[in-house]
PDB file of N, CA and C in Angstrom:
ATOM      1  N   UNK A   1      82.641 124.008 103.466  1.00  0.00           N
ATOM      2  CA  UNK A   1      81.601 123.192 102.882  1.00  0.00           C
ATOM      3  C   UNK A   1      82.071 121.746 102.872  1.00  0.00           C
ATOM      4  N   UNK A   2      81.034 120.373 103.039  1.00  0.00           N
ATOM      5  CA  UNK A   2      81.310 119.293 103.383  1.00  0.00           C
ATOM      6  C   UNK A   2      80.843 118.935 102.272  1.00  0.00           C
ATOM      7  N   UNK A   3      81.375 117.846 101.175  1.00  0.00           N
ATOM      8  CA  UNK A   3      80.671 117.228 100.111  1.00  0.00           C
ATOM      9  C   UNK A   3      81.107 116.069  99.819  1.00  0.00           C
ATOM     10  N   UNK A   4      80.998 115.066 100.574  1.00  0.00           N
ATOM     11  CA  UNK A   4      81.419 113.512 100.307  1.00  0.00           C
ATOM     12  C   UNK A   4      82.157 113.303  98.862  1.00  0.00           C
ATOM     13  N   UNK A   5      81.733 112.392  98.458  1.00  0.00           N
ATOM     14  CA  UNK A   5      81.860 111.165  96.988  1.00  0.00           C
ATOM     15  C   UNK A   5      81.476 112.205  95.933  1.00  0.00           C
ATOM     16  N   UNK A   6      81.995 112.084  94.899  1.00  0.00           N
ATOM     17  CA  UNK A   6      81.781 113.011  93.804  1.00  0.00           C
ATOM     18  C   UNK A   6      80.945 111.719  92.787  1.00  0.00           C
ATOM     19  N   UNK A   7      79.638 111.419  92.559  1.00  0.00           N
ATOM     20  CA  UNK A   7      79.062 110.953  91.628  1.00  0.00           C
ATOM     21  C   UNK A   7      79.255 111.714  89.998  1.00  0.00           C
ATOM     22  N   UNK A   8      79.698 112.579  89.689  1.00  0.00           N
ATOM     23  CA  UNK A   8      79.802 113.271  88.344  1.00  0.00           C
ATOM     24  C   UNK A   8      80.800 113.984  88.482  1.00  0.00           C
ATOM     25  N   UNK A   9      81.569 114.598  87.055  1.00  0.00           N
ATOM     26  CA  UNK A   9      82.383 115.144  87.127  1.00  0.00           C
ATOM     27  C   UNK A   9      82.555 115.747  85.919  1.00  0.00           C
ATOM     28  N   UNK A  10      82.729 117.342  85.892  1.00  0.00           N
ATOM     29  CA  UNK A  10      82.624 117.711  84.510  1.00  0.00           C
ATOM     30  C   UNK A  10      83.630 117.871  84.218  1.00  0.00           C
ATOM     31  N   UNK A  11      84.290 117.556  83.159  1.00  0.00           N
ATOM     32  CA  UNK A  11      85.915 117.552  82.868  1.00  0.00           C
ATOM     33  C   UNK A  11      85.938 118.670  82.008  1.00  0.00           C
ATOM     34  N   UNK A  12      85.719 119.746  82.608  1.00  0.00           N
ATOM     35  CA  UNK A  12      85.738 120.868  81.627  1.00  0.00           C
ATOM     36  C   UNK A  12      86.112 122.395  83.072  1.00  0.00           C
ATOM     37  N   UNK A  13      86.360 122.898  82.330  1.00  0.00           N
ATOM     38  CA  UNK A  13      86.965 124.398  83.371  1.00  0.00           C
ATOM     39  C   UNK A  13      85.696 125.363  83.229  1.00  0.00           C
ATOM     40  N   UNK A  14      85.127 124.997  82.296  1.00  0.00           N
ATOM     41  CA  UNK A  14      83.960 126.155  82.250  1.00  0.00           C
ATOM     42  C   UNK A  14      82.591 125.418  81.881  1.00  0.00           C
ATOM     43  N   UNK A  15      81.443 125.452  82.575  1.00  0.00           N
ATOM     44  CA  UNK A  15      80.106 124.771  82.394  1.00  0.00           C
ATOM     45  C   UNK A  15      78.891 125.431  82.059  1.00  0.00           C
ATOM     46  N   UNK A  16      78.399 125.725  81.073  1.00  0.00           N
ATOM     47  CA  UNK A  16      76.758 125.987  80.960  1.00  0.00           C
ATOM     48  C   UNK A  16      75.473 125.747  81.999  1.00  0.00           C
ATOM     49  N   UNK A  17      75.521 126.337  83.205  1.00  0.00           N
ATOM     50  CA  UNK A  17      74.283 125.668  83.906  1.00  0.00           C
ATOM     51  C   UNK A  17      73.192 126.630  83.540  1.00  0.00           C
ATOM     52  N   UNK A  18      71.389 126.000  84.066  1.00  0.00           N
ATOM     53  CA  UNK A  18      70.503 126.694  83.835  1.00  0.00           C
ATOM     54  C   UNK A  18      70.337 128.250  84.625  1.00  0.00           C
ATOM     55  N   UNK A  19      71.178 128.744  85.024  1.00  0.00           N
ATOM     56  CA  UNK A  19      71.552 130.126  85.332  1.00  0.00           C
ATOM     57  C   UNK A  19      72.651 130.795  85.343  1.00  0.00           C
ATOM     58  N   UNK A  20      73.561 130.598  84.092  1.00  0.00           N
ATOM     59  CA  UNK A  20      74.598 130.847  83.814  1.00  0.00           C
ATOM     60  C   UNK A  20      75.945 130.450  84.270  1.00  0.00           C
ATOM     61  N   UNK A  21      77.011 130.626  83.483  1.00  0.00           N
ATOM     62  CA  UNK A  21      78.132 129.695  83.356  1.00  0.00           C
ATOM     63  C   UNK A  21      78.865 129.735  84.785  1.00  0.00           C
ATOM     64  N   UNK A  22      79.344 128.463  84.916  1.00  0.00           N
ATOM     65  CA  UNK A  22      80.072 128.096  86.275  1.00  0.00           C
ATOM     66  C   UNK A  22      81.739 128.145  85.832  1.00  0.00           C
ATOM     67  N   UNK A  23      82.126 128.734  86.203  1.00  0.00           N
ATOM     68  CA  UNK A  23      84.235 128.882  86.143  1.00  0.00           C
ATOM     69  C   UNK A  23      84.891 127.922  87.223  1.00  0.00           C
ATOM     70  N   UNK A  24      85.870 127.381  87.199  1.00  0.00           N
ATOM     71  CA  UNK A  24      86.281 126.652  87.894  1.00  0.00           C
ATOM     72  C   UNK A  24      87.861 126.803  87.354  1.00  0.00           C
ATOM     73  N   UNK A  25      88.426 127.644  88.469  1.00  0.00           N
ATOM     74  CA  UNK A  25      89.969 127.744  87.805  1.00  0.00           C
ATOM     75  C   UNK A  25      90.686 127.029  88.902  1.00  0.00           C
ATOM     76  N   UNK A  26      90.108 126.287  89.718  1.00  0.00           N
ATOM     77  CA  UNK A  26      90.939 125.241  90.790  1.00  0.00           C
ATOM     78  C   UNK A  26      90.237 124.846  91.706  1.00  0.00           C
ATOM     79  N   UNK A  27      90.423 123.458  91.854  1.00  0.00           N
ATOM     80  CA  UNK A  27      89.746 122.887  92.990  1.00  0.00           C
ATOM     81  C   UNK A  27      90.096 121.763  93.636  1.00  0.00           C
ATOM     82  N   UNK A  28      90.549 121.880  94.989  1.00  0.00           N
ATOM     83  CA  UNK A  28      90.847 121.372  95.892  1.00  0.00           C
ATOM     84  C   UNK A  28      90.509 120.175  96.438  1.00  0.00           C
ATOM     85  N   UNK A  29      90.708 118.765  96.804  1.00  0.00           N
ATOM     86  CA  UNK A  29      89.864 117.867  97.250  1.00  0.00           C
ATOM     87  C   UNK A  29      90.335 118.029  98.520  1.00  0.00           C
ATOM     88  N   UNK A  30      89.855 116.659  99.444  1.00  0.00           N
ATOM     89  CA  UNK A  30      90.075 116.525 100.805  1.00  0.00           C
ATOM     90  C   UNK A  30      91.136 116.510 101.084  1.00  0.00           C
ATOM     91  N   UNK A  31      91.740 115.782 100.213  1.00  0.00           N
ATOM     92  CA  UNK A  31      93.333 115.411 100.658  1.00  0.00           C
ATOM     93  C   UNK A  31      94.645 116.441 100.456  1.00  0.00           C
ATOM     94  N   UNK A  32      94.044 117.762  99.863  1.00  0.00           N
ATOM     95  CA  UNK A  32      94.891 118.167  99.191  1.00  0.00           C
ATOM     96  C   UNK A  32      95.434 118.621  97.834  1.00  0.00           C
ATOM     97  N   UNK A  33      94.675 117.893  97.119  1.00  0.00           N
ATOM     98  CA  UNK A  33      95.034 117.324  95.735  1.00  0.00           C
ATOM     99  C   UNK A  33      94.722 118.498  94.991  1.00  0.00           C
ATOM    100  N   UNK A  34      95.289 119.435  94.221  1.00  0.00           N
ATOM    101  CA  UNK A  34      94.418 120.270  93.599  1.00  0.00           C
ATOM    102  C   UNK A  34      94.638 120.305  92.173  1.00  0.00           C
ATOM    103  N   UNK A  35      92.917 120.227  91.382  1.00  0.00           N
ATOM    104  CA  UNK A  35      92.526 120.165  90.097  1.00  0.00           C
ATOM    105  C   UNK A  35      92.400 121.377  89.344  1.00  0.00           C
ATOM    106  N   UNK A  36      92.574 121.986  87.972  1.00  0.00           N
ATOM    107  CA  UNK A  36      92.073 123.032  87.434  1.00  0.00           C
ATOM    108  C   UNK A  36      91.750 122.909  86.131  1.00  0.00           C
ATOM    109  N   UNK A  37      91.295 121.144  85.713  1.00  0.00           N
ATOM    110  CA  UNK A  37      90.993 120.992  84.562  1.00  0.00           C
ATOM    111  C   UNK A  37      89.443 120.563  84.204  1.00  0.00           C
ATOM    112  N   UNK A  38      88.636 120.344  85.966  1.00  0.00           N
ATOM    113  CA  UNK A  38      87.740 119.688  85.945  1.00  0.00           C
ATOM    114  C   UNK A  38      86.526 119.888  86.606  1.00  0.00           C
ATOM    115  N   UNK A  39      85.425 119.647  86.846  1.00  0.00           N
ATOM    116  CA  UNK A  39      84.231 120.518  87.936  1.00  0.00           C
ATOM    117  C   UNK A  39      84.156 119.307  88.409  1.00  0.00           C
ATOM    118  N   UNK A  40      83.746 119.391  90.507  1.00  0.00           N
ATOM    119  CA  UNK A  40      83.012 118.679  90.621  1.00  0.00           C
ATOM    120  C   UNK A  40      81.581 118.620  90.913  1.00  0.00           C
ATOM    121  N   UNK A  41      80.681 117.429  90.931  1.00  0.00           N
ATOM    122  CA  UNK A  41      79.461 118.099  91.152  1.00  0.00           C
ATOM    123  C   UNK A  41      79.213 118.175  91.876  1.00  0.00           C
ATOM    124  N   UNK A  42      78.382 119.189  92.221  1.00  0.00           N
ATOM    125  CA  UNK A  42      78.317 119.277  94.099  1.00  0.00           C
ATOM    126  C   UNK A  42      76.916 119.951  94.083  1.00  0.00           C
ATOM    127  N   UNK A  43      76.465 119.410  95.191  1.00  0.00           N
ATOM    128  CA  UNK A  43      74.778 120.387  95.334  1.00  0.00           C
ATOM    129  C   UNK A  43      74.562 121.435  96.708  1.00  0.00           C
ATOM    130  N   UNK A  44      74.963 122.160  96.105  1.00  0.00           N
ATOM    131  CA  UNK A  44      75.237 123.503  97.114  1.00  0.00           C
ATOM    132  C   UNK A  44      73.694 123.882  97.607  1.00  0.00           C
ATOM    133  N   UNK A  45      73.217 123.747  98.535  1.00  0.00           N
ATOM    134  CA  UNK A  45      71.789 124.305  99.748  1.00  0.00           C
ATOM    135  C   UNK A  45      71.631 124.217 100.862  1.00  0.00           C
ATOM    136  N   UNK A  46      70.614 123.993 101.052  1.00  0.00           N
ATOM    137  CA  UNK A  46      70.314 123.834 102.559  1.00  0.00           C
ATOM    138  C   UNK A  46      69.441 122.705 102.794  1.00  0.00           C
TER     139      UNK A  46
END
């Protein structure tokens, strides 16, 4: 998956969305870098 610039960022490991909770126990950027304290936002479709 390709997702440029991160405009938002939930600084949380676990999120409330309108169809139930999102987990995030690590996440990776482009470079390498890997996070497990934070969401990014991303708009997953088509």
């Amino acid at each position: 998956m390709e997702t440029g610039s991160y405009p938002q960022i939930h600084h949380t490991p676990l999120l409330l969305t309108d169809t139930g909770w999102l987990n995030c126990t690590k996440f990776t950027d482009a470079n390498g870098k890997e996070y497990d304290d934070w969401i990014p936002a991303i708009r997953l479709g088509t």
